[in-house]
PDB file of N, CA and C in Angstrom:
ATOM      1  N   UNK A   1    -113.946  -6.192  15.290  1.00  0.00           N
ATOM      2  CA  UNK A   1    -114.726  -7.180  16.002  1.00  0.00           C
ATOM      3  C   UNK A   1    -115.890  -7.610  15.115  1.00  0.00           C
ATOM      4  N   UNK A   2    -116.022  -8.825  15.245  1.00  0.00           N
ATOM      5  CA  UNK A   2    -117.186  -9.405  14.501  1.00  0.00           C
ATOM      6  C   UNK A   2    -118.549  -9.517  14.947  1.00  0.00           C
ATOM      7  N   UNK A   3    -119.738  -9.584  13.724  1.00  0.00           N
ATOM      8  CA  UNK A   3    -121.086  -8.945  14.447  1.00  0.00           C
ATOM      9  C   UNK A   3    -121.262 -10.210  15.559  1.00  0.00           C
ATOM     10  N   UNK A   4    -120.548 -12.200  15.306  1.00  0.00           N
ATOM     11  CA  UNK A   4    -121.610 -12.809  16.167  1.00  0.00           C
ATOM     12  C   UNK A   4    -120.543 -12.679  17.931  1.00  0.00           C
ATOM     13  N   UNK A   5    -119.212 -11.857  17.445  1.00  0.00           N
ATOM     14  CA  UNK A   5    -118.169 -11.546  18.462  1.00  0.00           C
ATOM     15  C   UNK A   5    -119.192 -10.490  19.551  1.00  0.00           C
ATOM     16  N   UNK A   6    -119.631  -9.509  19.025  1.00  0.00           N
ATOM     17  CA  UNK A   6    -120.415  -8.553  19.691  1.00  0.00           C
ATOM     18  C   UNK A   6    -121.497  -8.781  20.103  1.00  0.00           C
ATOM     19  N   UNK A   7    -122.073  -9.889  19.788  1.00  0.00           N
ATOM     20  CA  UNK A   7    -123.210 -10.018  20.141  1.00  0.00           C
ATOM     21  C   UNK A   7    -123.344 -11.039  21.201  1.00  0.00           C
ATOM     22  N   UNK A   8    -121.801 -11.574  21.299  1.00  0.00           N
ATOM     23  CA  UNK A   8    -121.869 -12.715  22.387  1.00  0.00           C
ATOM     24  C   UNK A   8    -121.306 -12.338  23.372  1.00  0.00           C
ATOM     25  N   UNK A   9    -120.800 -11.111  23.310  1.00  0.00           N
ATOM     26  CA  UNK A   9    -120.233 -10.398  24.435  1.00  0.00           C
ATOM     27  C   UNK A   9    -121.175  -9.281  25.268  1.00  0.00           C
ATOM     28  N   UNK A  10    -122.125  -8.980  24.050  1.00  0.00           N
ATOM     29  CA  UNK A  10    -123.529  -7.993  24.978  1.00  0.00           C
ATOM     30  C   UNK A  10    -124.700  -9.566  25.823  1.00  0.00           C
ATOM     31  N   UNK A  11    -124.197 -10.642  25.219  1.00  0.00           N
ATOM     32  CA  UNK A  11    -125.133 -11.969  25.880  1.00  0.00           C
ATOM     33  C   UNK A  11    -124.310 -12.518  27.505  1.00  0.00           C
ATOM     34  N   UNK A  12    -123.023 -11.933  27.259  1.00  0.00           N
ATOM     35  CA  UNK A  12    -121.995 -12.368  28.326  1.00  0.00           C
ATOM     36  C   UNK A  12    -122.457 -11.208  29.517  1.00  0.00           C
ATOM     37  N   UNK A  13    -122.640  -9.772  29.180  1.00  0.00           N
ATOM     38  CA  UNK A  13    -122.588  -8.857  29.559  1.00  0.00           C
ATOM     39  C   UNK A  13    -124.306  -8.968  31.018  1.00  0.00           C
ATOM     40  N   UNK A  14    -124.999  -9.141  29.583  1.00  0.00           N
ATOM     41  CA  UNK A  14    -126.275  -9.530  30.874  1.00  0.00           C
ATOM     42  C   UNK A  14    -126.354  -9.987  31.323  1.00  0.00           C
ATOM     43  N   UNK A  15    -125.839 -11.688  31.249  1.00  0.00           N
ATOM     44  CA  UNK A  15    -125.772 -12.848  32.137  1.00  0.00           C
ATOM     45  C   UNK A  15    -125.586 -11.962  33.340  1.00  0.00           C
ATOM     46  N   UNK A  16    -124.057 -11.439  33.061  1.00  0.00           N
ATOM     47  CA  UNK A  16    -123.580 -10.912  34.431  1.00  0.00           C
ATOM     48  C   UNK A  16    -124.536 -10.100  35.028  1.00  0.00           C
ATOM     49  N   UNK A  17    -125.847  -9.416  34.613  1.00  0.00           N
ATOM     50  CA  UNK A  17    -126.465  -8.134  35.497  1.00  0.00           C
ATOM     51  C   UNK A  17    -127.351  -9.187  36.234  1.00  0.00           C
ATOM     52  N   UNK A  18    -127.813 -10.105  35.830  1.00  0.00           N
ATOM     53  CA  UNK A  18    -129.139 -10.754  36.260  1.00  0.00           C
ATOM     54  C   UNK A  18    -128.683 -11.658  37.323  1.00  0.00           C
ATOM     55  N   UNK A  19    -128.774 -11.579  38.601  1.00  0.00           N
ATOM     56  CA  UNK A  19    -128.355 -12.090  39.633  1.00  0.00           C
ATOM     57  C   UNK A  19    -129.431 -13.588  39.772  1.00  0.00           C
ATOM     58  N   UNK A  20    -128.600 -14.631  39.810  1.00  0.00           N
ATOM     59  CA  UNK A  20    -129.453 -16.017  39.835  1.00  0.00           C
ATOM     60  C   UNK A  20    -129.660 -16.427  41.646  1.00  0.00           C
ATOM     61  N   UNK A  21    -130.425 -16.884  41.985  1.00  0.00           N
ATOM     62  CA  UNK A  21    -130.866 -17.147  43.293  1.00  0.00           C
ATOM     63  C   UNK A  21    -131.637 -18.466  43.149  1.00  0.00           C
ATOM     64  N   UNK A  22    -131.777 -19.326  44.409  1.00  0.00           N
ATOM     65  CA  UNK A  22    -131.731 -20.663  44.173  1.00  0.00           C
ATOM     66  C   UNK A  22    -133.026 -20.846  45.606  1.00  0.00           C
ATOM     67  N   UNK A  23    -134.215 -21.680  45.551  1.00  0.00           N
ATOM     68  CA  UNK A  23    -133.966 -22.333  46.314  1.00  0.00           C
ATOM     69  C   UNK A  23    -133.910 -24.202  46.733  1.00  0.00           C
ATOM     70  N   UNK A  24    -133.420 -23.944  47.657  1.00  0.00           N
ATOM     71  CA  UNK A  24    -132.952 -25.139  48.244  1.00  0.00           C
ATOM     72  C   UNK A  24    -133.823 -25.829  49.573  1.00  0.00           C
ATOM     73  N   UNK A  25    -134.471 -27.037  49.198  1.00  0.00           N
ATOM     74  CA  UNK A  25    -134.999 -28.058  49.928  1.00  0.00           C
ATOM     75  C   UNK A  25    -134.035 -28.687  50.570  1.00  0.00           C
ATOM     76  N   UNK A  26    -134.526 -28.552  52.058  1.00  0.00           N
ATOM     77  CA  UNK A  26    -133.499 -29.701  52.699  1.00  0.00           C
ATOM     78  C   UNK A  26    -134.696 -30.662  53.297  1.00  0.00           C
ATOM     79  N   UNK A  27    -133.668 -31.831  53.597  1.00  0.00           N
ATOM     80  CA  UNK A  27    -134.580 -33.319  54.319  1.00  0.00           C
ATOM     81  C   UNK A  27    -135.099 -32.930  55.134  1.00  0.00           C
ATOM     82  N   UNK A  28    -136.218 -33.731  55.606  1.00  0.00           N
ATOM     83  CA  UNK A  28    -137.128 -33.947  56.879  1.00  0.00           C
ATOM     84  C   UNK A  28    -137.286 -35.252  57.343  1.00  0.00           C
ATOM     85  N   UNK A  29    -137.716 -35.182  58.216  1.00  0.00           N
ATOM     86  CA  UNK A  29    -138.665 -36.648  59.117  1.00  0.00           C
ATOM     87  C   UNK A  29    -139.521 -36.689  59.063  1.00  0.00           C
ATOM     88  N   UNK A  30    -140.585 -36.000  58.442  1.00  0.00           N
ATOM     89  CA  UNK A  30    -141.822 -35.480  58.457  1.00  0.00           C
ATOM     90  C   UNK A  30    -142.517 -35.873  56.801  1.00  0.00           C
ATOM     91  N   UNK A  31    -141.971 -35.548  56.183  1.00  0.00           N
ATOM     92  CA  UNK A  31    -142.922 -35.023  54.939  1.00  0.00           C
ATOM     93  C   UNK A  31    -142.669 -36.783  53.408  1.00  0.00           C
ATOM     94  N   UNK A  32    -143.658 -37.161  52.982  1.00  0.00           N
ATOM     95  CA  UNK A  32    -143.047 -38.257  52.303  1.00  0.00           C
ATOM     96  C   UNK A  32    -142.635 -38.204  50.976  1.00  0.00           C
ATOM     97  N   UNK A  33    -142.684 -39.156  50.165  1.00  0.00           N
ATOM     98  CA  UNK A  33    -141.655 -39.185  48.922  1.00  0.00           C
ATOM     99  C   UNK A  33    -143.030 -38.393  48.192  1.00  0.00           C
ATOM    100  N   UNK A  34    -143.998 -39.031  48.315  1.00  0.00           N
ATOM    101  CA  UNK A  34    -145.150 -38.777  47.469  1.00  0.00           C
ATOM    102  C   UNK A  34    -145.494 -37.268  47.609  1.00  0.00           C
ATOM    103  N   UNK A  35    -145.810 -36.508  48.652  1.00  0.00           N
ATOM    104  CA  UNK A  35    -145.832 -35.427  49.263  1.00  0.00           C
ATOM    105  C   UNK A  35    -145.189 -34.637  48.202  1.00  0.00           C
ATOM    106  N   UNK A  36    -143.778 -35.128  49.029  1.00  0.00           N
ATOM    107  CA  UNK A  36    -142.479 -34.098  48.354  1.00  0.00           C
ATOM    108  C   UNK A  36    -142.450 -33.912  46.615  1.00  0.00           C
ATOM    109  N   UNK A  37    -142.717 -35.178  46.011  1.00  0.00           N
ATOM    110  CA  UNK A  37    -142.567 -35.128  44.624  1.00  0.00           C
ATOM    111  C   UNK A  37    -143.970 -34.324  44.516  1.00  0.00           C
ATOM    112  N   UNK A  38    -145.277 -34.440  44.622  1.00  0.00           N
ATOM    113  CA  UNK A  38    -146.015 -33.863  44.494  1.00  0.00           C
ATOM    114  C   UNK A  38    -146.011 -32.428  44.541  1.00  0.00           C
ATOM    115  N   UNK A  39    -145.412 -31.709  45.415  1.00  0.00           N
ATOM    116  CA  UNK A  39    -145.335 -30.470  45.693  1.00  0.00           C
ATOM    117  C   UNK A  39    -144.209 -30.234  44.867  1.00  0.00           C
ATOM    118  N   UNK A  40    -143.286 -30.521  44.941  1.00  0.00           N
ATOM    119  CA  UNK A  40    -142.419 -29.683  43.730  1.00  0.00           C
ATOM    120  C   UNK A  40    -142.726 -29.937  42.256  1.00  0.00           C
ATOM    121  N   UNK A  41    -143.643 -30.654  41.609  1.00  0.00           N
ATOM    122  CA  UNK A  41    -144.616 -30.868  40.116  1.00  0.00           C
ATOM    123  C   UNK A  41    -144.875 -29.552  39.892  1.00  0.00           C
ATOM    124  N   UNK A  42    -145.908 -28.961  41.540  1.00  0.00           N
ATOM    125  CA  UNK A  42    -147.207 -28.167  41.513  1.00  0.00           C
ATOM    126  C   UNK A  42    -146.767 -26.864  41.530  1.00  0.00           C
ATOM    127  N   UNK A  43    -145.253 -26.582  42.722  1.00  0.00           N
ATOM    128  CA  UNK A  43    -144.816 -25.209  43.018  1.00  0.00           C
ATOM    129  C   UNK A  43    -143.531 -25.064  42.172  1.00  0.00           C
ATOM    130  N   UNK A  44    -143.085 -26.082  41.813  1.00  0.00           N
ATOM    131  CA  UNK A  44    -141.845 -25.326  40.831  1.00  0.00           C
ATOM    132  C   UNK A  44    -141.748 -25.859  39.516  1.00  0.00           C
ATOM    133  N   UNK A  45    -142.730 -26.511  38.991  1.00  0.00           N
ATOM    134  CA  UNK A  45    -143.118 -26.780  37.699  1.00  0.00           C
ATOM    135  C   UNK A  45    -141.991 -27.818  37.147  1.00  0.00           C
ATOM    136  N   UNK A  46    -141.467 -28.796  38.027  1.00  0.00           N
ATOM    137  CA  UNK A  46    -140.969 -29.808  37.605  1.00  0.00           C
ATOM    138  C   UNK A  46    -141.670 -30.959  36.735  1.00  0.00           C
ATOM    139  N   UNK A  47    -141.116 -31.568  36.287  1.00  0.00           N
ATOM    140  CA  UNK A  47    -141.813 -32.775  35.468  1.00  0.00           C
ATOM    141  C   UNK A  47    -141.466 -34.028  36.500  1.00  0.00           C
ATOM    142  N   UNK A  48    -142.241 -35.531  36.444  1.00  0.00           N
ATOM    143  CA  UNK A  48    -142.501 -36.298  37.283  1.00  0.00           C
ATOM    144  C   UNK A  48    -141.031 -36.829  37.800  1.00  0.00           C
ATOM    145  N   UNK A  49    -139.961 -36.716  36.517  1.00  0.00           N
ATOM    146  CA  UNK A  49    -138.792 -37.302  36.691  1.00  0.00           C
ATOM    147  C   UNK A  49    -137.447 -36.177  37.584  1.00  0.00           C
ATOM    148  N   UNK A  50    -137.938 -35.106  36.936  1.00  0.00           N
ATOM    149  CA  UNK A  50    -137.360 -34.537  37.872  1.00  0.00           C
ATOM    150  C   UNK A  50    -137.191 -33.993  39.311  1.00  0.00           C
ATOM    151  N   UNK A  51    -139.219 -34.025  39.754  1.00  0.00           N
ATOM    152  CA  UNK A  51    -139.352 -34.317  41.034  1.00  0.00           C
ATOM    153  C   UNK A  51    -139.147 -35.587  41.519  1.00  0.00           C
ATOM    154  N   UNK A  52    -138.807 -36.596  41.116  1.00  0.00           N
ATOM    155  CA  UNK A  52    -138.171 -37.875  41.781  1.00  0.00           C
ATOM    156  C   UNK A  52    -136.752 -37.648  42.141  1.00  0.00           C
ATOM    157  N   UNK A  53    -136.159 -36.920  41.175  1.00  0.00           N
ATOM    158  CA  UNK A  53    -134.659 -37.491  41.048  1.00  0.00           C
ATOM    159  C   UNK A  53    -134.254 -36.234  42.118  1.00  0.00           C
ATOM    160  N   UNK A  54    -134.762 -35.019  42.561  1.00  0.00           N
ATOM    161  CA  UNK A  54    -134.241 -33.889  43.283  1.00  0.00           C
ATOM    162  C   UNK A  54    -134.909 -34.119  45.014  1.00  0.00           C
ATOM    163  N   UNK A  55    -136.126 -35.261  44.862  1.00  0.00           N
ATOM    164  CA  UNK A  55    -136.662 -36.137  46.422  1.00  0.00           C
ATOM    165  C   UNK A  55    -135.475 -37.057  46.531  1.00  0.00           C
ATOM    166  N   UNK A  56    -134.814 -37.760  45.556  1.00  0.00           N
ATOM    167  CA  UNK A  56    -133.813 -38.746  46.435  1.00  0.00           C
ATOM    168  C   UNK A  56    -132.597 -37.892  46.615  1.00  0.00           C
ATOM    169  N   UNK A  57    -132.111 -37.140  45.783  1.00  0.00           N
ATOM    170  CA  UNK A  57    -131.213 -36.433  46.343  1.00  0.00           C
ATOM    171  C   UNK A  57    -131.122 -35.652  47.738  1.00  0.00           C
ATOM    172  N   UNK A  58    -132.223 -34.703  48.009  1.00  0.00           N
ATOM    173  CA  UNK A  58    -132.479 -34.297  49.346  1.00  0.00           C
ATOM    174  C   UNK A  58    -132.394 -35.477  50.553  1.00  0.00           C
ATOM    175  N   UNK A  59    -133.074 -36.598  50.159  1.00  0.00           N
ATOM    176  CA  UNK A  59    -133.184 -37.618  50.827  1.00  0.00           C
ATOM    177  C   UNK A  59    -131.666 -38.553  51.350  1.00  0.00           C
ATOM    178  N   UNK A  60    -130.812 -38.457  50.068  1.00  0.00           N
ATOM    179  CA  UNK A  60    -129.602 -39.240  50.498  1.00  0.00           C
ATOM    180  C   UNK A  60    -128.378 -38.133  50.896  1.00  0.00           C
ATOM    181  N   UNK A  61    -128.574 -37.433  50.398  1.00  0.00           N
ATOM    182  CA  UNK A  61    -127.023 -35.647  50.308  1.00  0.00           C
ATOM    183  C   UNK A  61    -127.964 -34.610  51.452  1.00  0.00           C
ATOM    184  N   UNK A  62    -128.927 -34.580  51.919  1.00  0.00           N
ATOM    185  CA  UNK A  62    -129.725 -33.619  52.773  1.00  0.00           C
ATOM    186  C   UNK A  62    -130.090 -32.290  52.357  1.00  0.00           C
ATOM    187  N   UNK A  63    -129.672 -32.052  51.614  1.00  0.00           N
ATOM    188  CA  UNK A  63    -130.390 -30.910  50.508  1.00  0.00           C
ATOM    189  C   UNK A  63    -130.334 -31.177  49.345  1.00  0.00           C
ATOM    190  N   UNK A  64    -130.713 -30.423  48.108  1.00  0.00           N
ATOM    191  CA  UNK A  64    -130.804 -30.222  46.339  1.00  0.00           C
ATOM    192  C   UNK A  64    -131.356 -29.132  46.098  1.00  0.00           C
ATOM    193  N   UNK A  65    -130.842 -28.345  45.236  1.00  0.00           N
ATOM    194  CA  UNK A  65    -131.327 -26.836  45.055  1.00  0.00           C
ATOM    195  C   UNK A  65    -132.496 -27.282  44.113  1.00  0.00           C
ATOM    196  N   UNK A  66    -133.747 -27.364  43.647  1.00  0.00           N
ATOM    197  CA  UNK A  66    -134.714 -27.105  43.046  1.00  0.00           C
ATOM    198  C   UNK A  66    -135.175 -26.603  42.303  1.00  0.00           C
ATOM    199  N   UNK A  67    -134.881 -25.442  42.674  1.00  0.00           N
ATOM    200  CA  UNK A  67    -135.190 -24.082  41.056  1.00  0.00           C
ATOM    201  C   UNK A  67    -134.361 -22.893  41.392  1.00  0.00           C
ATOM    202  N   UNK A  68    -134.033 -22.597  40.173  1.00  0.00           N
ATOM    203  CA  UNK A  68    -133.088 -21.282  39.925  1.00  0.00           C
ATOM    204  C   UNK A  68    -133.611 -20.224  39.123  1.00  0.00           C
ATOM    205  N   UNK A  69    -133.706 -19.026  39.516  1.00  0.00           N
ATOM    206  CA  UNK A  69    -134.055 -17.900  38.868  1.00  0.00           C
ATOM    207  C   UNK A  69    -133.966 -16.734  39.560  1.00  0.00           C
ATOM    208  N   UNK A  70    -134.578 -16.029  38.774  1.00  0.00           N
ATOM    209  CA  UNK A  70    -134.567 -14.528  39.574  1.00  0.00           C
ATOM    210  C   UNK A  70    -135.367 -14.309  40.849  1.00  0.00           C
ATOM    211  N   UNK A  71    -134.882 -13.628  41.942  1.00  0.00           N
ATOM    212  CA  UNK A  71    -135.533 -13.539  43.332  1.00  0.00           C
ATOM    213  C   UNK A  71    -137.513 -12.938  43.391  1.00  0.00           C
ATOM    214  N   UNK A  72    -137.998 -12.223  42.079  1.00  0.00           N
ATOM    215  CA  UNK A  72    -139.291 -11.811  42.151  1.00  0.00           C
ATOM    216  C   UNK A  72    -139.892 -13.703  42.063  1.00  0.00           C
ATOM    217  N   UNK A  73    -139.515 -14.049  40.967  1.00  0.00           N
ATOM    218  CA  UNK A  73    -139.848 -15.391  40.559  1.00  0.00           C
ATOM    219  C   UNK A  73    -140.049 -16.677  41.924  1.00  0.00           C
ATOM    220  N   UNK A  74    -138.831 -16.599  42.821  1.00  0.00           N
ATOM    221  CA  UNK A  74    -138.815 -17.548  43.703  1.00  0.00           C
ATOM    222  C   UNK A  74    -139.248 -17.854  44.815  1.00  0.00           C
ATOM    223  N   UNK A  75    -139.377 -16.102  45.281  1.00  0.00           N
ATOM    224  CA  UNK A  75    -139.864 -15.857  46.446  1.00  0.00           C
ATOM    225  C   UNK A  75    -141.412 -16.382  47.187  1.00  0.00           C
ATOM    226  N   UNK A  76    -142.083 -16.295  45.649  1.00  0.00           N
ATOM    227  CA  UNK A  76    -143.934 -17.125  46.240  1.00  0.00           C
ATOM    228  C   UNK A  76    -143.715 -18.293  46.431  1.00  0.00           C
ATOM    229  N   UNK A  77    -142.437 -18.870  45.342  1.00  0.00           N
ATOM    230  CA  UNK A  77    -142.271 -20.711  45.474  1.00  0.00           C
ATOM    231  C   UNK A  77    -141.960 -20.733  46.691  1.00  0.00           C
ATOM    232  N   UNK A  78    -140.892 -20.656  47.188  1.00  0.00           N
ATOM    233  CA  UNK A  78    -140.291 -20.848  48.504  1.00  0.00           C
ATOM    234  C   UNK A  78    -141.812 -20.667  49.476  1.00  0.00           C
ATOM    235  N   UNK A  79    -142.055 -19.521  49.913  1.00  0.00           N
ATOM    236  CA  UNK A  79    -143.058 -19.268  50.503  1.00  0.00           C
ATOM    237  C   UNK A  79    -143.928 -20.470  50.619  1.00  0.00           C
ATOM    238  N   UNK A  80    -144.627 -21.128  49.452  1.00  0.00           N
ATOM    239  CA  UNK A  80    -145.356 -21.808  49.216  1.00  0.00           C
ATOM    240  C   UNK A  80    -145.033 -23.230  49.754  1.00  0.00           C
ATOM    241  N   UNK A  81    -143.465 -23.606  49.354  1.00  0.00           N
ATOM    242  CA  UNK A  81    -143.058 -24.554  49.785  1.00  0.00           C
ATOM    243  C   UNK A  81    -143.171 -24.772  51.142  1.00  0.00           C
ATOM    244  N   UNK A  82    -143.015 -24.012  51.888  1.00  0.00           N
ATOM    245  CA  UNK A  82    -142.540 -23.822  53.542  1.00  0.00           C
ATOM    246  C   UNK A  82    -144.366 -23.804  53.826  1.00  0.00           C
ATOM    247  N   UNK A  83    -145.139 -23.323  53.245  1.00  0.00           N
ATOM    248  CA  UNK A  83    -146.459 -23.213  53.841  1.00  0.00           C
ATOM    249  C   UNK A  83    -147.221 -24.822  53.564  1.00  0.00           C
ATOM    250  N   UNK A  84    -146.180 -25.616  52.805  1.00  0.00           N
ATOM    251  CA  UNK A  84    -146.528 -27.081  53.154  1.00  0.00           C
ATOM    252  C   UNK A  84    -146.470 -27.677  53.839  1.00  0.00           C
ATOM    253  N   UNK A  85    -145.073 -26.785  54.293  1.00  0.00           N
ATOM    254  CA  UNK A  85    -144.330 -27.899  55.665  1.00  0.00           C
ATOM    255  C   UNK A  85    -143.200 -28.229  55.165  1.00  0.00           C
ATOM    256  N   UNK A  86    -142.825 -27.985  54.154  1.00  0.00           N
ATOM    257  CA  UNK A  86    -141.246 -28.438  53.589  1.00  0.00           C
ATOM    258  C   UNK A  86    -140.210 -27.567  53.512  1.00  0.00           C
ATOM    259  N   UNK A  87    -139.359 -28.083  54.300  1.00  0.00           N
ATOM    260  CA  UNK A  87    -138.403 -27.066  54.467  1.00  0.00           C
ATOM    261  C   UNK A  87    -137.677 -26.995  53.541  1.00  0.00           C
ATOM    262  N   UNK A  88    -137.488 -25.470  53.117  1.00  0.00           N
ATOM    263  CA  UNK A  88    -136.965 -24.743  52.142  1.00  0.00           C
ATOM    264  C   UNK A  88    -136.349 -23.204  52.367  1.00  0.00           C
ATOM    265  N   UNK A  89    -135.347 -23.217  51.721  1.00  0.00           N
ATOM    266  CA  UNK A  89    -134.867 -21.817  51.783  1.00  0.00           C
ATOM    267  C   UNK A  89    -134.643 -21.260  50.370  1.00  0.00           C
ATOM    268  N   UNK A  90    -134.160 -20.062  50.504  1.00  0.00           N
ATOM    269  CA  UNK A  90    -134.227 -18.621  49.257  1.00  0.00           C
ATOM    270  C   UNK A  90    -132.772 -18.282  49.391  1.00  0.00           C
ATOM    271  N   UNK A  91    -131.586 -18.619  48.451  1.00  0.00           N
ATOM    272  CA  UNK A  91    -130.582 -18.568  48.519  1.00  0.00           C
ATOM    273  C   UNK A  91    -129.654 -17.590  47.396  1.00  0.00           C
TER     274      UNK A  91
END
């Protein structure tokens, strides 16, 4: 076996340990474009284009997952999100 063979198989290996968790904004009646893009800039460190493009998605499909990572990582976002008023879940 070759060294970049082994080394892409110990990179395959962790992927698999590190469990990815998501959460996911769904639509409201309540909360606006400006709001929404604003708050996901601030709590999940999006850039301006990508909080636009993940507000119309929620907006036209009724959810868009938002951010992905590990569950220590997501858990204050979410939290945070929901303590705006925007509904969000930890998936």
């Amino acid at each position: 076996m070759s060294t970049k063979e082994k080394i892409q198989e110990e990179v395959d290996i962790l992927e698999k340990e590190t469990p990815q968790h998501e959460i996911v904004l769904h639509n409201d009646d309540v909360n606006t474009f400006d709001f929404v893009i604003d708050s996901l800039i601030d709590v999940c460190d999006h850039t301006l284009e990508q909080a636009e493009q993940c507000t119309i998605l929620v907006h036209y499909k009724g959810k868009c997952t938002v951010k992905t990572g590990e569950y220590k990582d997501l858990e204050p976002r979410c939290s945070k999100l929901l303590q705006l008023g925007l509904s969000a879940e930890l998936v």
